[in-house]
N, C-alpha and C. Protein backbone atom coordinates (compact mmCIF):
# COMPACT_ATOMS: atom_id res chain seq x y z
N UNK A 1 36.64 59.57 -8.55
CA UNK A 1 36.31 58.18 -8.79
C UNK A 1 36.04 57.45 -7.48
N UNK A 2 36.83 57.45 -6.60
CA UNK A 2 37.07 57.19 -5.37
C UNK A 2 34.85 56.93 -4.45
N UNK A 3 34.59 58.27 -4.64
CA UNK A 3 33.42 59.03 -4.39
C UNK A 3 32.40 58.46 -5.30
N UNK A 4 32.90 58.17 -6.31
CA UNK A 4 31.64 57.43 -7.00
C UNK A 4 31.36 55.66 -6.81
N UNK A 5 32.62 55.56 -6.10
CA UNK A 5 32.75 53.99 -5.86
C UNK A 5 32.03 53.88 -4.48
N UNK A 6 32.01 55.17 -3.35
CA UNK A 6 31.65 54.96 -2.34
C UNK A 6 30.01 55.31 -2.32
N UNK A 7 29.82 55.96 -3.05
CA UNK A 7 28.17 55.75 -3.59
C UNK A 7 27.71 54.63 -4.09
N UNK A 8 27.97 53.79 -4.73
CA UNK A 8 27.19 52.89 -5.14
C UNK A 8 27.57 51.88 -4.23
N UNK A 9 28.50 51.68 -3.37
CA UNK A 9 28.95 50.72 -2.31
C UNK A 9 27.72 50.92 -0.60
N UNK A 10 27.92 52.20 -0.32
CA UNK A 10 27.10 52.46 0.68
C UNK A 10 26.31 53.79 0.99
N UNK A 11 26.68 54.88 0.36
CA UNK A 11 26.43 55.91 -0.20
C UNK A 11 24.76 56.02 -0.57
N UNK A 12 23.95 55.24 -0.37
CA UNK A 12 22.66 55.56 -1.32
C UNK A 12 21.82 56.22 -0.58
N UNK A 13 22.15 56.19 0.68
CA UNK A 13 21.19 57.18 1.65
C UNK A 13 21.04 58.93 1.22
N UNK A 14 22.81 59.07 0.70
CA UNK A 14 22.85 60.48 0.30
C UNK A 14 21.64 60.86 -1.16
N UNK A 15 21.31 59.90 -2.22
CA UNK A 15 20.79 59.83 -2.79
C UNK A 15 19.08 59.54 -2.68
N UNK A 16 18.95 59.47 -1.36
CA UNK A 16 17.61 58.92 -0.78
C UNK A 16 17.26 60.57 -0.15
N UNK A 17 18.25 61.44 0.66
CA UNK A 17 18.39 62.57 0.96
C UNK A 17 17.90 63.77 0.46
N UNK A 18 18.87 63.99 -0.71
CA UNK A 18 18.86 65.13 -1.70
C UNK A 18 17.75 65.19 -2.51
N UNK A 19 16.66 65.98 -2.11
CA UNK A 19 15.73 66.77 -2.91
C UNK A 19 16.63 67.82 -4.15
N UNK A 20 15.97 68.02 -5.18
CA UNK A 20 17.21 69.21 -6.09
C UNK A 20 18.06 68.39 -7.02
N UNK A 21 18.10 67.47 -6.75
CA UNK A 21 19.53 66.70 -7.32
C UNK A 21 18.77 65.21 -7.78
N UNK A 22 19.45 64.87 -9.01
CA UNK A 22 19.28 63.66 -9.23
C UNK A 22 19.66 62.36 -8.95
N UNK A 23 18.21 61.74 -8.33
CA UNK A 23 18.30 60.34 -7.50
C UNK A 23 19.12 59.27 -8.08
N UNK A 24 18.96 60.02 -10.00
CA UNK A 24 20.40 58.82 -10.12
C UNK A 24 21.95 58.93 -10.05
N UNK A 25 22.44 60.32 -10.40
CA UNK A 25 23.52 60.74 -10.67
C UNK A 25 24.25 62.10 -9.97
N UNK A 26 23.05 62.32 -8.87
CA UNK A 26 23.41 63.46 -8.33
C UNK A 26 23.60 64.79 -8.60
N UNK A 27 23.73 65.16 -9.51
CA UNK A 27 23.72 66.43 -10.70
C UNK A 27 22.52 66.90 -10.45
N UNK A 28 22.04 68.49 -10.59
CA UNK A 28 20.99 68.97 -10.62
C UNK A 28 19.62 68.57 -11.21
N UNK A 29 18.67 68.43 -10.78
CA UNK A 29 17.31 67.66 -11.08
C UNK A 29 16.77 68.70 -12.34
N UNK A 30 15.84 68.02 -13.32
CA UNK A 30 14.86 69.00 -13.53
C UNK A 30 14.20 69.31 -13.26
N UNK A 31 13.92 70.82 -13.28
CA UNK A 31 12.34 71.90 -12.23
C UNK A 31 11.65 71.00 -11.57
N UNK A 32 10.96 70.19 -10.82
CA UNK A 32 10.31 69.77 -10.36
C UNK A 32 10.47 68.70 -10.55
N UNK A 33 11.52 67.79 -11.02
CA UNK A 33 11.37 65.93 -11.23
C UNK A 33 12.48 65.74 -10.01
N UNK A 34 12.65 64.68 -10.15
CA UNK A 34 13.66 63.56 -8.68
C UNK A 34 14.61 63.54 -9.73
N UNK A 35 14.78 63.77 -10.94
CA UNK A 35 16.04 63.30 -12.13
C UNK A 35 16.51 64.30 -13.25
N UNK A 36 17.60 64.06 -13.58
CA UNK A 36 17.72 65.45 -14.82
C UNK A 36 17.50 64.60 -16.05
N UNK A 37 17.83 65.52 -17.14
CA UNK A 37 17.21 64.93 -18.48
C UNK A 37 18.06 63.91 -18.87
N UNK A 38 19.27 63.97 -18.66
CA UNK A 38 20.42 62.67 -18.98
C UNK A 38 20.14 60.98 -18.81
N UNK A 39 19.37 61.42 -17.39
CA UNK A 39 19.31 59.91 -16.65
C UNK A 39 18.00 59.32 -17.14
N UNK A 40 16.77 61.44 -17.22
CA UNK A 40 15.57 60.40 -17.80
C UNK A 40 15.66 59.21 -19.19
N UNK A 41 16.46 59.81 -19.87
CA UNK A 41 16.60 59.18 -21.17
C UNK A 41 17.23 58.45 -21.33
N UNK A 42 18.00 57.73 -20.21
CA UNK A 42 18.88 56.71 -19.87
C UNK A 42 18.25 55.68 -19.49
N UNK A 43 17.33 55.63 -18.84
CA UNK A 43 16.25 54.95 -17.99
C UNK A 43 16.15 53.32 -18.89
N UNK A 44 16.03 52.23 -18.79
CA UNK A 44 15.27 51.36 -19.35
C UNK A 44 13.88 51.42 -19.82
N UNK A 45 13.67 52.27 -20.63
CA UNK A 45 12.20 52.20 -20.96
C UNK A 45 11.69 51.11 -21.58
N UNK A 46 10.64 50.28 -21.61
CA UNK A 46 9.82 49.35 -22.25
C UNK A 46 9.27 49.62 -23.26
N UNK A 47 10.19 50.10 -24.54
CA UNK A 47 9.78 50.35 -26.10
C UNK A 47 9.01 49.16 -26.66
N UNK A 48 9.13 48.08 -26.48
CA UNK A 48 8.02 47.22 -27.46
C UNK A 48 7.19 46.50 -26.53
N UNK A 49 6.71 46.64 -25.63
CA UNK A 49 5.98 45.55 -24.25
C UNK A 49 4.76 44.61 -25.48
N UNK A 50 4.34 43.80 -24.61
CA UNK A 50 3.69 42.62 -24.76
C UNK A 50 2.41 43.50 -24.50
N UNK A 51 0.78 43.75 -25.09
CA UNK A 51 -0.28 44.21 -25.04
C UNK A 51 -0.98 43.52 -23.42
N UNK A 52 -0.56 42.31 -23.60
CA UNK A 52 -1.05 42.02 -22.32
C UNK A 52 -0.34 41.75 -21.20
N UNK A 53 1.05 41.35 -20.94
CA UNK A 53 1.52 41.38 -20.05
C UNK A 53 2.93 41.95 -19.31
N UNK A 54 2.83 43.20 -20.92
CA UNK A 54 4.25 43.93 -20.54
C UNK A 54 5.17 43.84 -20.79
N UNK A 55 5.90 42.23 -21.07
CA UNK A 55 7.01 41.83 -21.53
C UNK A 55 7.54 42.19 -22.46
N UNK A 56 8.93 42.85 -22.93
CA UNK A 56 9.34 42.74 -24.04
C UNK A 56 9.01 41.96 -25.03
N UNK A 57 8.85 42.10 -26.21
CA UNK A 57 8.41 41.67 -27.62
C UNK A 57 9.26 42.59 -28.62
N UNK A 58 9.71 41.31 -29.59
CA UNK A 58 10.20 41.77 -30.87
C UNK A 58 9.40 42.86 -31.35
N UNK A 59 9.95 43.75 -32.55
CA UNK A 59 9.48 44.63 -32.87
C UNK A 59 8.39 43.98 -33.98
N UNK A 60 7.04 44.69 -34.07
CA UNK A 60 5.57 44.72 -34.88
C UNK A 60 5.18 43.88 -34.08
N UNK A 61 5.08 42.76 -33.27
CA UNK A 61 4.75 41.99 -32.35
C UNK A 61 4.07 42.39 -31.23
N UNK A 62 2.94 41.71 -31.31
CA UNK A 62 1.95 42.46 -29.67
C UNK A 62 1.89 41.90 -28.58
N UNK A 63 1.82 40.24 -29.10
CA UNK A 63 1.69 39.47 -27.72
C UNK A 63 3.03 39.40 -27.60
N UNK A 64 3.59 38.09 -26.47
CA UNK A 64 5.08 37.79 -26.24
C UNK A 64 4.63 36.38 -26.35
N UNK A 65 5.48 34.89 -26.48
CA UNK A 65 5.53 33.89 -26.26
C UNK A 65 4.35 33.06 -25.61
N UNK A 66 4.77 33.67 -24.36
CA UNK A 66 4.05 33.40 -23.17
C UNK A 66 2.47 33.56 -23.31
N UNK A 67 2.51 35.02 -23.25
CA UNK A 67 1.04 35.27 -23.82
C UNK A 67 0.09 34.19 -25.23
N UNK A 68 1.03 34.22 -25.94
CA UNK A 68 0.49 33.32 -27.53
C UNK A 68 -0.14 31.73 -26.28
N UNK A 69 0.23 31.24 -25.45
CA UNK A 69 1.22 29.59 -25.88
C UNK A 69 -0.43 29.76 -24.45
N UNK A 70 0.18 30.45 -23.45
CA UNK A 70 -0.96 30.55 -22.28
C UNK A 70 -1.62 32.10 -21.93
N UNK A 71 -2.58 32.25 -21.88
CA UNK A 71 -2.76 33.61 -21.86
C UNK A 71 -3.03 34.03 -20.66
N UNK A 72 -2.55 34.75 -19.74
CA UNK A 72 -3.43 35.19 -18.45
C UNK A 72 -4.18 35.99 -18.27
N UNK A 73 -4.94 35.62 -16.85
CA UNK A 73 -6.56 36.33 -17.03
C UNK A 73 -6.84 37.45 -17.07
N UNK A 74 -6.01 38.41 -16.92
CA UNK A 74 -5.80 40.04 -17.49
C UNK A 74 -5.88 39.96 -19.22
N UNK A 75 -6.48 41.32 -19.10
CA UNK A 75 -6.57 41.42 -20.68
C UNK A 75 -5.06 42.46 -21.06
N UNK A 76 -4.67 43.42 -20.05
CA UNK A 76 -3.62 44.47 -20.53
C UNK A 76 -2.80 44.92 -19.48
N UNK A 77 -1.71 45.04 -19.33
CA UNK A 77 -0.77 45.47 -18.53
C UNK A 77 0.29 46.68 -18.97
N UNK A 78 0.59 47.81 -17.90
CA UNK A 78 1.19 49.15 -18.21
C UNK A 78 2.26 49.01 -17.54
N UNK A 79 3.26 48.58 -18.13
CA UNK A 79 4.68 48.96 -17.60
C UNK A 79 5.71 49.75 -18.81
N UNK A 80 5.70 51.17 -18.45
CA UNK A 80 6.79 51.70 -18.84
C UNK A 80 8.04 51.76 -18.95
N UNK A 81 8.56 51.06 -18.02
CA UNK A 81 10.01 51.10 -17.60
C UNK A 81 10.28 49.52 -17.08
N UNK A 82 11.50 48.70 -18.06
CA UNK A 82 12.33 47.29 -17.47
C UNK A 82 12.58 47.50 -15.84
N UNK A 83 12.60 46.12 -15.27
CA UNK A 83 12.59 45.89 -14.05
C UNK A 83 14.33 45.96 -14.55
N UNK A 84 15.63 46.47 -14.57
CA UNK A 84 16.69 46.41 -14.69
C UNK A 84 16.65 48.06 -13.80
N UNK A 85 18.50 47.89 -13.25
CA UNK A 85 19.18 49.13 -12.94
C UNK A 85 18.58 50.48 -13.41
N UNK A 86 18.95 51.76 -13.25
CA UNK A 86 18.15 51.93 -11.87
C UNK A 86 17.39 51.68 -11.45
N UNK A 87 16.30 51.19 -12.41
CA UNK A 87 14.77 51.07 -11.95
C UNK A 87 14.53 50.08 -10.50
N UNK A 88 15.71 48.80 -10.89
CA UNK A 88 15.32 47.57 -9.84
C UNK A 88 15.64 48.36 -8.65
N UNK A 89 16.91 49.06 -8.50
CA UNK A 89 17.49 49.49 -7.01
C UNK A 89 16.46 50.30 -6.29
N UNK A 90 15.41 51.38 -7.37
CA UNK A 90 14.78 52.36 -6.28
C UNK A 90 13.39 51.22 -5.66
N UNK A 91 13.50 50.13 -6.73
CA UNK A 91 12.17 49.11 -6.32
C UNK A 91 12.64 48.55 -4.96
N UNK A 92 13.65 48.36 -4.77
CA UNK A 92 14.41 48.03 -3.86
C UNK A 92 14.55 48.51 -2.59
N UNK A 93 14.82 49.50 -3.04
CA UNK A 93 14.46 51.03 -1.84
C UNK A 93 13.61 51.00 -1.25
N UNK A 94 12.42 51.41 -1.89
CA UNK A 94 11.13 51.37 -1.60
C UNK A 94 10.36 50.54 -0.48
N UNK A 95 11.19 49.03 -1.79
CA UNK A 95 9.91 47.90 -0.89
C UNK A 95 11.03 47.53 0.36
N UNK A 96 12.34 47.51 0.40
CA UNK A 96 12.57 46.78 1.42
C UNK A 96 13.46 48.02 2.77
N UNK A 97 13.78 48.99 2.37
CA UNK A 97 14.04 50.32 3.13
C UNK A 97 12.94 51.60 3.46
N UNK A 98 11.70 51.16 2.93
CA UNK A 98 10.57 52.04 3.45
C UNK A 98 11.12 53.54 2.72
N UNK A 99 12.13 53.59 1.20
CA UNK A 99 12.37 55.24 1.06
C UNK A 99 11.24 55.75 0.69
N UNK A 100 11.07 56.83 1.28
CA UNK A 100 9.35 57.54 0.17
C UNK A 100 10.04 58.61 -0.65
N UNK A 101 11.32 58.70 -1.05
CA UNK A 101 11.64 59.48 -1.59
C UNK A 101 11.84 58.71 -3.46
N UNK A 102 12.04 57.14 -3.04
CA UNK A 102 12.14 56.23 -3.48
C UNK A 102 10.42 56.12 -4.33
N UNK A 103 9.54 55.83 -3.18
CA UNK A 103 8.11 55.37 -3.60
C UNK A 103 7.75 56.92 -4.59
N UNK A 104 8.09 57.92 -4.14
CA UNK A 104 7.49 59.28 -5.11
C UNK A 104 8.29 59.18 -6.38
N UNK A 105 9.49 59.05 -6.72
CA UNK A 105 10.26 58.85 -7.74
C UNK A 105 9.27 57.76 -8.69
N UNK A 106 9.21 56.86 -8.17
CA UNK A 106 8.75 55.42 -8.96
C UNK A 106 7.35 55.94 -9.38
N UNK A 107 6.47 56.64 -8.02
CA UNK A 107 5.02 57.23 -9.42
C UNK A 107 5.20 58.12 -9.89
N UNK A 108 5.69 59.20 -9.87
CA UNK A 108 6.01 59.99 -10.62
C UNK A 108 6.73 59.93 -12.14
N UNK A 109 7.67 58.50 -12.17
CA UNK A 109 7.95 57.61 -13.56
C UNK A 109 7.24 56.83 -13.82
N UNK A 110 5.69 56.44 -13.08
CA UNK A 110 4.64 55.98 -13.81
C UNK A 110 3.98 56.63 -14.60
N UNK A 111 3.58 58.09 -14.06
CA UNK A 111 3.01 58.95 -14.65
C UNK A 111 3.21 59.13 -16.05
N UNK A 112 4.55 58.91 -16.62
CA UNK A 112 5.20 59.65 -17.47
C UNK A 112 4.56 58.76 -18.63
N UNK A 113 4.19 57.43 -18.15
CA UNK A 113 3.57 56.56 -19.40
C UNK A 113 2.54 56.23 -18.82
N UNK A 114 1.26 56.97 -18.76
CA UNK A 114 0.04 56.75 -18.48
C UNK A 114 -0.48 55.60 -18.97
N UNK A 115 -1.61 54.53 -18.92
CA UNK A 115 -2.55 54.15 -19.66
C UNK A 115 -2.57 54.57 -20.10
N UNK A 116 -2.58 53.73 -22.17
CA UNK A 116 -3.41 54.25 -23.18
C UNK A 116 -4.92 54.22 -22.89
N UNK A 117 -5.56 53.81 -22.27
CA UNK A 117 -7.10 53.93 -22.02
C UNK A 117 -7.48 54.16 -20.74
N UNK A 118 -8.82 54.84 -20.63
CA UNK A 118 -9.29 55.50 -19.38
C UNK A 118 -9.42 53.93 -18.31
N UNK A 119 -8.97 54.07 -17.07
CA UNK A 119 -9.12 53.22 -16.12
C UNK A 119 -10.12 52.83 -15.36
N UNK A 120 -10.87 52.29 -14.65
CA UNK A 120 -12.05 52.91 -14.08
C UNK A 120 -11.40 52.65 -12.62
N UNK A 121 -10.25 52.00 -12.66
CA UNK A 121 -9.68 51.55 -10.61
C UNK A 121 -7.90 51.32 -10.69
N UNK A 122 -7.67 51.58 -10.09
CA UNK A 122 -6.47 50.55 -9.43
C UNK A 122 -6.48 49.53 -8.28
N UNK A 123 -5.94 48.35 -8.69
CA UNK A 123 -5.90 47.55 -7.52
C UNK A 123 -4.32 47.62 -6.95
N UNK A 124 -4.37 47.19 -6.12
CA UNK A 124 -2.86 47.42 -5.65
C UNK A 124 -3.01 45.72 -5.20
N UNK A 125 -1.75 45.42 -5.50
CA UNK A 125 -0.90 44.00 -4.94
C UNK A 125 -1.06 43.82 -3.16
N UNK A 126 -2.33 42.76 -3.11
CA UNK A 126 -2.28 42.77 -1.48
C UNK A 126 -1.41 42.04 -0.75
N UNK A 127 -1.19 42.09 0.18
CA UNK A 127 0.10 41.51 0.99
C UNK A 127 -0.47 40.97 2.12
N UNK A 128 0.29 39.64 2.89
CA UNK A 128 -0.01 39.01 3.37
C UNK A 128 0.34 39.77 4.76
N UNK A 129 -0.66 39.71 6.24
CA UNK A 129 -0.36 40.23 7.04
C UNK A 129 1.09 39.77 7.89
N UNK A 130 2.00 38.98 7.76
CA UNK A 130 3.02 38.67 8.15
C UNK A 130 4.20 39.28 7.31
N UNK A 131 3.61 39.93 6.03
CA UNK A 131 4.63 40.68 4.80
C UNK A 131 4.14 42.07 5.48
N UNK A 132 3.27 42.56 5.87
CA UNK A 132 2.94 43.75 6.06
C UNK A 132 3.54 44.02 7.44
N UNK A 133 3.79 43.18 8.36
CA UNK A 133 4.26 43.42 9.68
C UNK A 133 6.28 43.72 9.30
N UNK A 134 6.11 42.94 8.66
CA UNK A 134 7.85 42.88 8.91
C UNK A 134 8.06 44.68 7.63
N UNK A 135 7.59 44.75 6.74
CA UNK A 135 7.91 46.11 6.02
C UNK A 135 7.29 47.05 6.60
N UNK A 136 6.44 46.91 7.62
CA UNK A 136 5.90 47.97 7.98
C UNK A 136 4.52 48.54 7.27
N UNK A 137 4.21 48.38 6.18
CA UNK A 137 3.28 49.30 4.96
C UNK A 137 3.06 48.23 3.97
N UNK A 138 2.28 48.48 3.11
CA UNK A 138 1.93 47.95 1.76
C UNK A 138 2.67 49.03 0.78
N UNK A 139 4.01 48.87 0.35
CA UNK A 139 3.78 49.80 -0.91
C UNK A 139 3.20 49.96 -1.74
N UNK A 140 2.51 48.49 -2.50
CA UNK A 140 1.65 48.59 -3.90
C UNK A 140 0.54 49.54 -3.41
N UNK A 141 0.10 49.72 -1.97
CA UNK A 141 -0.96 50.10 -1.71
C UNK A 141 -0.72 51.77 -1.74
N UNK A 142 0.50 52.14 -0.90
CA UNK A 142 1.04 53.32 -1.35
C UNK A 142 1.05 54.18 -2.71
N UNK A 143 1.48 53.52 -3.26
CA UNK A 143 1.75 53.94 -4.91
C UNK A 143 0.60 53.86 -5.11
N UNK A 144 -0.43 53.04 -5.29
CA UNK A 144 -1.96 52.97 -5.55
C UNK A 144 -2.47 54.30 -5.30
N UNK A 145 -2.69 55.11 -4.23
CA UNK A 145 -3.10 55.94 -4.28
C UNK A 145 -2.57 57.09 -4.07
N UNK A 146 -1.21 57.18 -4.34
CA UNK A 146 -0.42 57.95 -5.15
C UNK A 146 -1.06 58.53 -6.79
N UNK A 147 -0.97 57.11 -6.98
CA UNK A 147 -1.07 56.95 -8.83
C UNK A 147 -2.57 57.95 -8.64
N UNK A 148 -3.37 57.27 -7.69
CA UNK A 148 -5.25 57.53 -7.92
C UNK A 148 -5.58 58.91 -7.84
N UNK A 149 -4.75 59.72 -6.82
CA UNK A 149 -4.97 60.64 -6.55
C UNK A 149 -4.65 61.80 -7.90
N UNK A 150 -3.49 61.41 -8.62
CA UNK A 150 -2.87 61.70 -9.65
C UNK A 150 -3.44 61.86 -10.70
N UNK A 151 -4.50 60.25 -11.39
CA UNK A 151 -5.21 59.73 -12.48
C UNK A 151 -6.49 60.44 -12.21
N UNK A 152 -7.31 60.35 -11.27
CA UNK A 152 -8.44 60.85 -10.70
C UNK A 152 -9.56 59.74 -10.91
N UNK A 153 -8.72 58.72 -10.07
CA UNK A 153 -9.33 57.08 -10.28
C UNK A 153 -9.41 56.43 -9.18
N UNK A 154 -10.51 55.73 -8.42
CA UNK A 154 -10.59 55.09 -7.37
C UNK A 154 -9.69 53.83 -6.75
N UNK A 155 -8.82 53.92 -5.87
CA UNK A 155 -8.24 52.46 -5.62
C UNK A 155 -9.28 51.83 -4.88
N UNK A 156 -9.26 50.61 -5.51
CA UNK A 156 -10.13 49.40 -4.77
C UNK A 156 -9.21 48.22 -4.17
N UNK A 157 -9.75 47.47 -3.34
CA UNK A 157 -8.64 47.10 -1.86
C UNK A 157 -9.00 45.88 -2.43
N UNK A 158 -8.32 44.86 -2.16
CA UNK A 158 -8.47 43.25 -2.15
C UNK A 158 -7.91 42.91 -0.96
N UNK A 159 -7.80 41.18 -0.86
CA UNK A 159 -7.51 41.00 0.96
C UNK A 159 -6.79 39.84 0.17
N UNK A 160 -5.79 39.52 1.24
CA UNK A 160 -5.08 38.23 0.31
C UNK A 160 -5.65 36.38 1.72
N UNK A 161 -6.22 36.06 0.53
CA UNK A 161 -7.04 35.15 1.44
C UNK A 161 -5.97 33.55 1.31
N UNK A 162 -5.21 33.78 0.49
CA UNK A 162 -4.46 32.21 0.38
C UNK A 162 -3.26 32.29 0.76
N UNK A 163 -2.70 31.69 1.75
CA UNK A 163 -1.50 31.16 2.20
C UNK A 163 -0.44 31.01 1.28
N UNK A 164 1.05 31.43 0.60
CA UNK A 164 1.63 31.14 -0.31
C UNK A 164 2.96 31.75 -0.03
N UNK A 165 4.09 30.92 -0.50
CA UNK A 165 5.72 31.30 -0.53
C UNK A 165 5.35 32.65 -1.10
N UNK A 166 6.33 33.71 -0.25
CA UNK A 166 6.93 34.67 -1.01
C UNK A 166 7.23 34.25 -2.75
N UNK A 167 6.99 35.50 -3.34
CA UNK A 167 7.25 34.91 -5.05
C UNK A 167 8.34 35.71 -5.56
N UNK A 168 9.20 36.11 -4.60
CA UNK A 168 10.23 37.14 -4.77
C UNK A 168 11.28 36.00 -5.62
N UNK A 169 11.37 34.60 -5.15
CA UNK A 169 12.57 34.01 -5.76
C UNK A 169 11.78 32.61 -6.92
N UNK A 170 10.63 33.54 -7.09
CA UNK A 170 9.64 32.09 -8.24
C UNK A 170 9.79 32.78 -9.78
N UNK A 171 10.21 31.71 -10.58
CA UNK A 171 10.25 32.29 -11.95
C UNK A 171 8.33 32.10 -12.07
N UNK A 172 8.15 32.42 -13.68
CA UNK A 172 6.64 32.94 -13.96
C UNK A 172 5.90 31.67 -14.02
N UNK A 173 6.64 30.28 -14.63
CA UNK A 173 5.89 29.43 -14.14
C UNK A 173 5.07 28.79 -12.61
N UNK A 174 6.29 28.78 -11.59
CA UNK A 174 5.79 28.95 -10.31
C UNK A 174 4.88 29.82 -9.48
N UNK A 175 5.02 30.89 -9.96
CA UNK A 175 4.26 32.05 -9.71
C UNK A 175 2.72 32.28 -10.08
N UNK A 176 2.75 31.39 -10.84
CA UNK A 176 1.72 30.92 -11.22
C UNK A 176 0.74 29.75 -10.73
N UNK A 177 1.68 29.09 -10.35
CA UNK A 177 1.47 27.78 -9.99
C UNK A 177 0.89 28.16 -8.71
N UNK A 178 1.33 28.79 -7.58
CA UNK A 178 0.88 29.33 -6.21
C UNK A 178 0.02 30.12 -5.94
N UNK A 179 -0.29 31.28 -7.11
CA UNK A 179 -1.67 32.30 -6.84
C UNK A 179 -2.97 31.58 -7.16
């Protein structure tokens, strides 16, 4: 117990480490995944998402609230997996500890829920050059052609031309309000 308290306290490097073993629970991986079958199926998966923007939705329900009331200018959005535990911590990893053990885990659990329809691009989330200096990298841009190389789909680049607060601490109205 002791050992499992000191893992989730400071411990996550060992879990950032271990190839073989699962990134969530440490226990032997399956053949070739970052996770064994316990944790995959543990995962927060996104069983009813919103057609267009991902969100949870009641069950037979396509849009969400949000979507009905205002619609945004995307027509469809693919998220497999809730932004909750584990999922948030390896996002975490990733974007603010540079893990690539972290960034391969996360496409590799994209993979698993492809697009229902053929893609013709990925864009990746551009970042402001003062966000890119202090992390070092673009992850969205990372994973982008991760994913592309994977899908057998072109990433296409955008440039972020407007000045704007970090949206790390903006609920969806604000977030809106600033792009």
């Amino acid at each position: 117990m002791a050992f499992k308290v000191w893992l989730q306290r400071g411990g996550q490097w060992i879990k950032q480490a271990m190839p073989g073993y699962c990134a969530f629970c440490l226990a032997p991986a399956s053949a070739g995944r970052g996770w064994c079958a316990t944790c995959l199926g543990e995962l927060p998966w996104n069983l009813q998402p919103c057609r267009q923007c991902a969100d949870p939705v009641a069950h037979g329900d396509s849009l969400c609230g949000h979507c009905l009331i205002d619609p945004s200018a995307f027509s469809t959005t693919q998220a497999g997996l809730l932004y909750q535990e584990p999922i948030k911590q390896l996002v975490h990893d990733f974007k603010f500890q540079a893990s690539p053990r972290s960034g391969t885990l996360l496409a590799e659990l994209m993979l698993l829920t492809p697009p229902a329809t053929q893609v013709d691009a990925l864009l990746s989330v551009p970042m402001t050059a003062t966000h890119a200096r202090a992390r070092g990298f673009n992850q969205s841009y990372w994973l982008a052609e991760s994913l592309s190389s994977q899908l057998g789909v072109p990433v296409v680049s955008a440039r972020w031309i407007k000045d704007s607060p970090s949206q790390r601490t903006l609920n969806r109205r604000y977030r809106r309000m600033s792009s």
